[in-house]
C-alpha atoms as a PDB file:
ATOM      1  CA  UNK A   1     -20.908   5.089  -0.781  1.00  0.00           C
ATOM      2  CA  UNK A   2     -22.505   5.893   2.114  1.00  0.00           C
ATOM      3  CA  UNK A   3     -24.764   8.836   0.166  1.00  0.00           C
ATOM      4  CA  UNK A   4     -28.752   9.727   0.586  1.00  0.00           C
ATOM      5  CA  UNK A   5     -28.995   8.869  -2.911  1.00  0.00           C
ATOM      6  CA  UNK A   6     -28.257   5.945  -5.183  1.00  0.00           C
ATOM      7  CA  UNK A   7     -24.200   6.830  -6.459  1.00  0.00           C
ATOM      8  CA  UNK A   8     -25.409   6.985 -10.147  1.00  0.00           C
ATOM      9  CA  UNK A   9     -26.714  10.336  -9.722  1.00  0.00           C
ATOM     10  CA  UNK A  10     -23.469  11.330  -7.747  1.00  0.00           C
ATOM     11  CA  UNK A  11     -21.645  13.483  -9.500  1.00  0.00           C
ATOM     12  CA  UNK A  12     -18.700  12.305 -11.362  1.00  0.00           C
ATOM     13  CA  UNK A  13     -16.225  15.050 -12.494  1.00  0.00           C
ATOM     14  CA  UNK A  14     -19.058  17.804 -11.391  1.00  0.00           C
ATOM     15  CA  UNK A  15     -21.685  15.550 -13.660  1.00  0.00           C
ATOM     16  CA  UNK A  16     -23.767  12.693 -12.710  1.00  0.00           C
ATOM     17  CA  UNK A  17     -22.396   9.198 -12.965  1.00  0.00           C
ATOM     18  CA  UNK A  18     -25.713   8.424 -14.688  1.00  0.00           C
ATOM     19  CA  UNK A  19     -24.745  10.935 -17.228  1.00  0.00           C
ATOM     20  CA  UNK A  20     -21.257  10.098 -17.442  1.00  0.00           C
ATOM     21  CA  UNK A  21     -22.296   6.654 -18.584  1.00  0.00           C
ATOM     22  CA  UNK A  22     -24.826   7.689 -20.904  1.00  0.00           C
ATOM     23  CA  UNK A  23     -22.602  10.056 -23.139  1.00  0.00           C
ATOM     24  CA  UNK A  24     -19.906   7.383 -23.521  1.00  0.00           C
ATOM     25  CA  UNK A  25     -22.493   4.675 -24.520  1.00  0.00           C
ATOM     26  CA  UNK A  26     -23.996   7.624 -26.590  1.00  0.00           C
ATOM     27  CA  UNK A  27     -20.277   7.852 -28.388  1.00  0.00           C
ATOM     28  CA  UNK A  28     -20.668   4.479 -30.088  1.00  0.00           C
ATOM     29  CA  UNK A  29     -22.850   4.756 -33.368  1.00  0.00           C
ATOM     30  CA  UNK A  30     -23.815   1.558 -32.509  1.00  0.00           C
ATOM     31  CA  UNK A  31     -26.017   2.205 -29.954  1.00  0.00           C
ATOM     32  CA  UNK A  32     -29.460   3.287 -31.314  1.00  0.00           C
ATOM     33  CA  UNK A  33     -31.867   3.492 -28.093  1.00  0.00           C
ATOM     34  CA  UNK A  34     -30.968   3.559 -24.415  1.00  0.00           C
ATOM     35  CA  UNK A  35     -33.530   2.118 -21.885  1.00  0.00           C
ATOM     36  CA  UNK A  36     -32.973   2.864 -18.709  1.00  0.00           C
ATOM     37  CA  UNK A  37     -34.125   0.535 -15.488  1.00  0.00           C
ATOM     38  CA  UNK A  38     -34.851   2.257 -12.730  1.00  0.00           C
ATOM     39  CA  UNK A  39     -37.113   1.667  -8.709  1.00  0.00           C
ATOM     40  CA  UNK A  40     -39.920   2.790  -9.103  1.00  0.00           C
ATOM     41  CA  UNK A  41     -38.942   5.603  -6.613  1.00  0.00           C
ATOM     42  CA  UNK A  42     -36.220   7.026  -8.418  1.00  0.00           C
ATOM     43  CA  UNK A  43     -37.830   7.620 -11.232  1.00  0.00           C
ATOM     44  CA  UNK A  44     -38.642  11.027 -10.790  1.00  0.00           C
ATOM     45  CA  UNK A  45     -34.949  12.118  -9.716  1.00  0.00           C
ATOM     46  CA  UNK A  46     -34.351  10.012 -12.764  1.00  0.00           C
ATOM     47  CA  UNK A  47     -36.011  12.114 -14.922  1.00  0.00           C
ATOM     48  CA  UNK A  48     -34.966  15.270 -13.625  1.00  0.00           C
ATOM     49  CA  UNK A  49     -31.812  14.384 -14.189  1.00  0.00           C
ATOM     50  CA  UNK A  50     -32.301  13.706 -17.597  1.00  0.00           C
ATOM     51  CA  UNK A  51     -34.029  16.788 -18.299  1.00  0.00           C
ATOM     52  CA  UNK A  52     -31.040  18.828 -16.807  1.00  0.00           C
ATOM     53  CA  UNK A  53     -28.566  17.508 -19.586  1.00  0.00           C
ATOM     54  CA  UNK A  54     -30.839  16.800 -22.192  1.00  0.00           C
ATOM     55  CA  UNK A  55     -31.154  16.543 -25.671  1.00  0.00           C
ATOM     56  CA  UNK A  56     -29.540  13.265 -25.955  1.00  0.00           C
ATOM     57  CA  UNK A  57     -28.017  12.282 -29.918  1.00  0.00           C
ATOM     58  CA  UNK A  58     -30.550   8.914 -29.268  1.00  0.00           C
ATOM     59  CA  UNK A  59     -33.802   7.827 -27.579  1.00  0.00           C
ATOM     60  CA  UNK A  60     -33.823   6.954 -23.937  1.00  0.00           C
ATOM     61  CA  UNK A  61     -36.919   5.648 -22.322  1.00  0.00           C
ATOM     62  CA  UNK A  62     -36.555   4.495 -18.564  1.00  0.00           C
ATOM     63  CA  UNK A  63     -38.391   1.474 -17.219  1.00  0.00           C
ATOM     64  CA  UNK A  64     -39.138   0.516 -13.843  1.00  0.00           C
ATOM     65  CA  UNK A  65     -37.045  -2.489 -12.767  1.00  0.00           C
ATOM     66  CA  UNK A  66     -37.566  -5.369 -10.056  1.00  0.00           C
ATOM     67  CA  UNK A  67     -36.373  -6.543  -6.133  1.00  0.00           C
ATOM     68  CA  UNK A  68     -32.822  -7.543  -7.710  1.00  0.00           C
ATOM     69  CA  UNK A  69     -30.442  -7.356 -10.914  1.00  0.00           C
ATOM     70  CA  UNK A  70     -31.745 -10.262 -12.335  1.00  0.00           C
ATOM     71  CA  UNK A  71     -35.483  -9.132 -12.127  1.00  0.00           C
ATOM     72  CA  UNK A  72     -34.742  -5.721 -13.746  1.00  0.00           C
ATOM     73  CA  UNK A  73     -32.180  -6.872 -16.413  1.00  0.00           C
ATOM     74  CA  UNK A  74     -35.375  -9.257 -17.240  1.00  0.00           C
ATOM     75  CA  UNK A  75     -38.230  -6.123 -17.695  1.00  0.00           C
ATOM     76  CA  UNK A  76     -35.345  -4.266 -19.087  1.00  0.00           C
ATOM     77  CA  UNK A  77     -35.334  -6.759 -21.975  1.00  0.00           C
ATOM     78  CA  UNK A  78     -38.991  -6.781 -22.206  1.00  0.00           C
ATOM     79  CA  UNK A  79     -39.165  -2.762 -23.092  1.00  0.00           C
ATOM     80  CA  UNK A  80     -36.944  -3.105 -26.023  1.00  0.00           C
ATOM     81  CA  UNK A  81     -38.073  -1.923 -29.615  1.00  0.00           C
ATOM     82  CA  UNK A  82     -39.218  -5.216 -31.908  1.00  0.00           C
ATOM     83  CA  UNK A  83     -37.008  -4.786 -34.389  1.00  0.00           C
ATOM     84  CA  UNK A  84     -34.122  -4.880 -31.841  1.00  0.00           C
ATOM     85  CA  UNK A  85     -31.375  -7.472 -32.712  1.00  0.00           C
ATOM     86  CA  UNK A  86     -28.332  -7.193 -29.966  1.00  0.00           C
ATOM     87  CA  UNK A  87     -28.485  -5.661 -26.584  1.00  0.00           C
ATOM     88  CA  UNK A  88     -25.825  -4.032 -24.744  1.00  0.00           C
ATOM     89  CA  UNK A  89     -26.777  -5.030 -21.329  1.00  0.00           C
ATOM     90  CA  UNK A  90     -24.213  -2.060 -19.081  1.00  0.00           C
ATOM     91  CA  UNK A  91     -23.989  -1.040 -15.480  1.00  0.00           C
ATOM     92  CA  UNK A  92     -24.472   2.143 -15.169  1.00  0.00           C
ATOM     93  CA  UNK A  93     -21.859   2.618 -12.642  1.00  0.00           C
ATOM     94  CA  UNK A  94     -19.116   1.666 -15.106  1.00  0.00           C
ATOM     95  CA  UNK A  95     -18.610   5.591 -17.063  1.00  0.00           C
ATOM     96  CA  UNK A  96     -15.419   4.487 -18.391  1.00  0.00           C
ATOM     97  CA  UNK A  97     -16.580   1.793 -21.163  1.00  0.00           C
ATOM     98  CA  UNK A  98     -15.364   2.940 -24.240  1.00  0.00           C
ATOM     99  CA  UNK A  99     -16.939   2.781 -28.116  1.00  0.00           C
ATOM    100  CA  UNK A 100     -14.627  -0.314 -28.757  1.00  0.00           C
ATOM    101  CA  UNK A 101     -15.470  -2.465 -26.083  1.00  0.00           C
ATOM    102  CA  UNK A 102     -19.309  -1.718 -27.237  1.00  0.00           C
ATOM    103  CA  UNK A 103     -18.641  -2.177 -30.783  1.00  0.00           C
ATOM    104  CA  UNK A 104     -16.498  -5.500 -30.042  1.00  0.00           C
ATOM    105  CA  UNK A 105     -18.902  -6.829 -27.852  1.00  0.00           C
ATOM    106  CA  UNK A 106     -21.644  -6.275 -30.477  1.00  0.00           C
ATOM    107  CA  UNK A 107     -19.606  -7.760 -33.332  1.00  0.00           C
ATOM    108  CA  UNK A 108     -18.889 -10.841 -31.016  1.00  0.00           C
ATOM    109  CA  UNK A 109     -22.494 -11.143 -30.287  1.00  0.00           C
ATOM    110  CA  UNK A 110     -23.936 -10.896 -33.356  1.00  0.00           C
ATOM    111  CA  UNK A 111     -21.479 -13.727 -34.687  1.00  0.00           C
ATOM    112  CA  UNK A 112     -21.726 -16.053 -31.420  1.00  0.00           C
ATOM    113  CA  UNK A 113     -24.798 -15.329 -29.343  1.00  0.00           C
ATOM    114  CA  UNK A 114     -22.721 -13.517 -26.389  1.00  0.00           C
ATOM    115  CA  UNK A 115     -20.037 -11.832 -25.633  1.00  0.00           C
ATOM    116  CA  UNK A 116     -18.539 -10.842 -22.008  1.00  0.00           C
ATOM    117  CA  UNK A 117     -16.256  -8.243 -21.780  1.00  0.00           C
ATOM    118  CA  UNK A 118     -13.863  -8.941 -19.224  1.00  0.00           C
ATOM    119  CA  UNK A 119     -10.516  -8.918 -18.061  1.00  0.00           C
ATOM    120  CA  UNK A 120      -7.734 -11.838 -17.321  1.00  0.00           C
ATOM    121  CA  UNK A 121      -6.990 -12.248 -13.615  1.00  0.00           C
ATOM    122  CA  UNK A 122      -3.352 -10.913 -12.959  1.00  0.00           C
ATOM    123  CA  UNK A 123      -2.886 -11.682  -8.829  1.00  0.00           C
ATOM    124  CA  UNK A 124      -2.519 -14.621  -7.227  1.00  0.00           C
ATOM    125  CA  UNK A 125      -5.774 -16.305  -6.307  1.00  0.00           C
ATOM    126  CA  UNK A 126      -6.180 -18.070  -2.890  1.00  0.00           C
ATOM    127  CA  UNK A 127      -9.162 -20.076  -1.489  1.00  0.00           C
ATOM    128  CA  UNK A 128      -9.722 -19.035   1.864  1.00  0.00           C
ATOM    129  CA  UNK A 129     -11.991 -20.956   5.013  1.00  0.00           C
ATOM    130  CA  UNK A 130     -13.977 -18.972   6.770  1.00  0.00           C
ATOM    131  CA  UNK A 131     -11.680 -19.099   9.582  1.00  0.00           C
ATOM    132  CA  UNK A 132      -9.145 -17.529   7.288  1.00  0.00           C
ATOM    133  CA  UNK A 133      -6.798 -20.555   7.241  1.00  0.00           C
ATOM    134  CA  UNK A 134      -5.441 -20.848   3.503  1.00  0.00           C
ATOM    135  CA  UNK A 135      -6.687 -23.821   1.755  1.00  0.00           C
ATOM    136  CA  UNK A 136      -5.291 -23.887  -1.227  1.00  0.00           C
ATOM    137  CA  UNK A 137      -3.261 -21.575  -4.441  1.00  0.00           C
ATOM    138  CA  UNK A 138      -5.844 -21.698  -7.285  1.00  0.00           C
ATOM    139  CA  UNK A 139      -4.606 -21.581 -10.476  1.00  0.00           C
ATOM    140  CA  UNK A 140      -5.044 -18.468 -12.240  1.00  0.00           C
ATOM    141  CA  UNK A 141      -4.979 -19.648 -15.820  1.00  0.00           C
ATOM    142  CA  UNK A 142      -8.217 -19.343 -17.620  1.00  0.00           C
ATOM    143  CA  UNK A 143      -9.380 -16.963 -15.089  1.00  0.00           C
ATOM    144  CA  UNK A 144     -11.306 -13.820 -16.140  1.00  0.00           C
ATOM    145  CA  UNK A 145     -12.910 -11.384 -14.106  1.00  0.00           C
ATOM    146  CA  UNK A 146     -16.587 -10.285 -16.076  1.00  0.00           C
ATOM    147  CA  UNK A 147     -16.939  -6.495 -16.164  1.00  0.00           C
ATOM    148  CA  UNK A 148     -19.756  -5.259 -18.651  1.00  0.00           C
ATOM    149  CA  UNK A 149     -21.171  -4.390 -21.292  1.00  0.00           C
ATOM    150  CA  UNK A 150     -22.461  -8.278 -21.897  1.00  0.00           C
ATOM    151  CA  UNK A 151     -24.105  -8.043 -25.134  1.00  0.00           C
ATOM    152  CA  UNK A 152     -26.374 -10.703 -26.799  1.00  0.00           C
ATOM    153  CA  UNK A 153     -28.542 -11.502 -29.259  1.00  0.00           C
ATOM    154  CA  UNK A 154     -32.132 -10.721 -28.224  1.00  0.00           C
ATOM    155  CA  UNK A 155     -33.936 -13.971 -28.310  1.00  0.00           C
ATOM    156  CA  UNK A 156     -31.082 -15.718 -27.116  1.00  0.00           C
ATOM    157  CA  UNK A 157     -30.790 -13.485 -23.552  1.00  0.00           C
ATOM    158  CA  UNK A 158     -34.783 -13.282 -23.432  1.00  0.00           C
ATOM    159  CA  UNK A 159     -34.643 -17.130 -23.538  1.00  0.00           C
ATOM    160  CA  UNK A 160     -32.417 -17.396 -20.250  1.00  0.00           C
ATOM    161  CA  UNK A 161     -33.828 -14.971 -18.383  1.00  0.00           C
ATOM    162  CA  UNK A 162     -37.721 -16.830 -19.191  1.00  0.00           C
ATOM    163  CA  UNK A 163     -35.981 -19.833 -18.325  1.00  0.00           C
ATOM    164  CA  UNK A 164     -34.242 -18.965 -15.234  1.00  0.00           C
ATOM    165  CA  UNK A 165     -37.336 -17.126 -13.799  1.00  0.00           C
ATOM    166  CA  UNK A 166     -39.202 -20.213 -14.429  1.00  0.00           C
ATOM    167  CA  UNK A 167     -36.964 -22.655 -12.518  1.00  0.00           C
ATOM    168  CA  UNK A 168     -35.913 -20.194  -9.664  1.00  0.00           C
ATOM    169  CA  UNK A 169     -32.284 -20.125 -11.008  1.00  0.00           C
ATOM    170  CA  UNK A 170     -30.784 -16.518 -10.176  1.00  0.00           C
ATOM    171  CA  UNK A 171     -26.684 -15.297 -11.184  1.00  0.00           C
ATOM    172  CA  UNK A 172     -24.736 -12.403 -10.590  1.00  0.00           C
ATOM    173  CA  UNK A 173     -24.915 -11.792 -14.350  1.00  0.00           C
ATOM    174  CA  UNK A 174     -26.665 -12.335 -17.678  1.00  0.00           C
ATOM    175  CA  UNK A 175     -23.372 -14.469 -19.007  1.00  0.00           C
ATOM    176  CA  UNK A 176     -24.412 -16.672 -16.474  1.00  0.00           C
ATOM    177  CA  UNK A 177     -27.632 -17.319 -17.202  1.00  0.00           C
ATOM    178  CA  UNK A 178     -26.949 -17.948 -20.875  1.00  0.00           C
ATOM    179  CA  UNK A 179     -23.834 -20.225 -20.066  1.00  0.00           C
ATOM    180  CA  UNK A 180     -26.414 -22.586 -17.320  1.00  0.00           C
ATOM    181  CA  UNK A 181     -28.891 -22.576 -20.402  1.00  0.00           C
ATOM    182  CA  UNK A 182     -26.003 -24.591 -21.999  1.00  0.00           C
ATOM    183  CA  UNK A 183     -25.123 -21.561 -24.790  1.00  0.00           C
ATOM    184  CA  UNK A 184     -21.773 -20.027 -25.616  1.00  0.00           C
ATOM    185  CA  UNK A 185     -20.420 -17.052 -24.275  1.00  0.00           C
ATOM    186  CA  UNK A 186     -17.057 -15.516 -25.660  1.00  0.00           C
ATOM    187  CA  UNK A 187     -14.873 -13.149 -23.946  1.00  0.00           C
ATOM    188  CA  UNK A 188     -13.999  -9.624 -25.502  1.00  0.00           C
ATOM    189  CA  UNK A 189     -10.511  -8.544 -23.651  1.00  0.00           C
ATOM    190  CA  UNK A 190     -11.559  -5.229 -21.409  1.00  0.00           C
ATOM    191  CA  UNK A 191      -9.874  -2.588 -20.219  1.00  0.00           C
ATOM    192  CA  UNK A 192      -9.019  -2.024 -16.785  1.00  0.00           C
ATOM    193  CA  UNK A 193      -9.962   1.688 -17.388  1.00  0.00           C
ATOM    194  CA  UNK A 194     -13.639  -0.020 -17.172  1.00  0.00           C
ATOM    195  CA  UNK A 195     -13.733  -0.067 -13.343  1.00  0.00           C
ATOM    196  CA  UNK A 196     -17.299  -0.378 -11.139  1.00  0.00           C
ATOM    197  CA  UNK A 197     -17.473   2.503  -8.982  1.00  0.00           C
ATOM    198  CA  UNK A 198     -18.339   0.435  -5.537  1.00  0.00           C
ATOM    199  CA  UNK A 199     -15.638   2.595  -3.360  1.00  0.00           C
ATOM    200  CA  UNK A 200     -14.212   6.711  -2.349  1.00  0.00           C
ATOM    201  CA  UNK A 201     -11.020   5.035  -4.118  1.00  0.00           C
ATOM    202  CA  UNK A 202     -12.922   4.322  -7.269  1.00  0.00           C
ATOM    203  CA  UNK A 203     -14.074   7.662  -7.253  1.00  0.00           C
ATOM    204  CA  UNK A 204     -11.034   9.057  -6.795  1.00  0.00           C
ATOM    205  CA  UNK A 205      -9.707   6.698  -9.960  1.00  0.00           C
ATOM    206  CA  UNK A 206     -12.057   7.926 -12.368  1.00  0.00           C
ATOM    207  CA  UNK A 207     -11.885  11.333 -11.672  1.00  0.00           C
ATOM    208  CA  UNK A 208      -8.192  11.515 -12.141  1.00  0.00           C
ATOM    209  CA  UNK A 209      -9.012   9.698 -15.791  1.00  0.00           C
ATOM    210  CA  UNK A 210     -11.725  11.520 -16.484  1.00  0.00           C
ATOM    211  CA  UNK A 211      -9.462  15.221 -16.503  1.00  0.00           C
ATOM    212  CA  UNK A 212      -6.622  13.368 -18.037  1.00  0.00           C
ATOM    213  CA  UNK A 213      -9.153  12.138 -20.897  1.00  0.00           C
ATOM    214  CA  UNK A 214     -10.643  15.791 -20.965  1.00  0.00           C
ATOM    215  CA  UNK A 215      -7.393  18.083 -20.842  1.00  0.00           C
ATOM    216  CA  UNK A 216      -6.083  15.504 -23.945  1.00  0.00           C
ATOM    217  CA  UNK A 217      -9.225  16.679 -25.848  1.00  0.00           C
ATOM    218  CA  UNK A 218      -8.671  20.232 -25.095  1.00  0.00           C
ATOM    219  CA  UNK A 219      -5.205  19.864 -25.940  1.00  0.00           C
ATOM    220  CA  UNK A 220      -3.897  21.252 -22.596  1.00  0.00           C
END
């Protein structure tokens, strides 16, 4: 985004996206604690941030997370309460998840192991040379495209992320990890509401759903 700060504590909508996430995760009665993982040194705007909109209806604790995704999703895990079953593992760039993807993630989880919210691919998929010379259509049947929340049982997502640290495997996700440690993942249909904010254009796409969302509560 091209900011002095990490883009989760842009403001979304005139709040941060940090908190923007938060209160919709916060919406699902599902969700009993939050754990937030965070560098090391942006924990203190971290906090502050939380202070500024705080009280929250749950627990949130923040934890300081590793050199990539993998590494922090993995002391992430470690932090959680005992008597934790699932975990919704969520980007915190993605404030447009809604209570039913959470809840239907955690009732697919709890029944098969994992659960991947994601989202069927509707374009038509080329692979491409690095020279940019077409190779070849690629089927788009049976493609998805992940988003999060991926939610899992506990043991079962510690298990592949021990496992994977121990043999130098790394992913781009925690469905990944699971699926190389030769466990089932199922897919949860997503919403294409649930976008990443990565670009100005994203920005500009949640915005315009986030006052459409807000002037339907108000009834305006």
């Amino acid at each position: 985004m091209g900011a002095p700060v990490p883009k989760v504590f842009l403001p979304l909508a005139g709040v941060p996206v940090l908190i923007r996430t938060l209160q919709s995760l916060l919406h699902s009665p599902c969700i009993a604690t939050v754990v937030i993982v965070i560098a090391p040194e942006r924990e203190a705007l971290c906090r502050q941030v939380l202070q500024t909109y705080a009280p929250f209806a749950r627990p949130i604790r923040t934890v300081h997370g590793g050199a990539e995704r993998q590494d922090s999703v993995r002391l992430g895990l470690a932090a959680l309460d005992e008597e934790c079953e699932i975990v919704v593992i969520h980007d915190a760039a993605r404030p447009l998840v809604t209570p039913r993807l959470i809840e239907q993630s955690i009732t697919v989880a709890a029944e098969h192991g994992g659960a991947l919210v994601a989202v069927p691919v509707r374009d038509t998929v080329k692979r491409v040379a690095e020279n940019g010379r077409v190779l070849e259509t690629v089927s788009r049947h049976q493609l998805w495209l992940a988003q999060t929340p991926q939610t899992f049982r506990v043991p079962l997502i510690r298990a592949a992320h021990a496992r994977a640290f121990a043999a130098g495997v790394r992913a781009t996700d925690d469905a990944a990890l699971v699926e190389w440690m030769g466990e089932s993942v199922r897919v949860v249909p997503g919403d294409p509401l649930n976008v990443k904010l990565t670009t100005p254009d994203d920005w500009s796409f949640a915005e315009a759903v986030l006052k459409k969302t807000e002037q339907g509560e108000s009834g305006t």
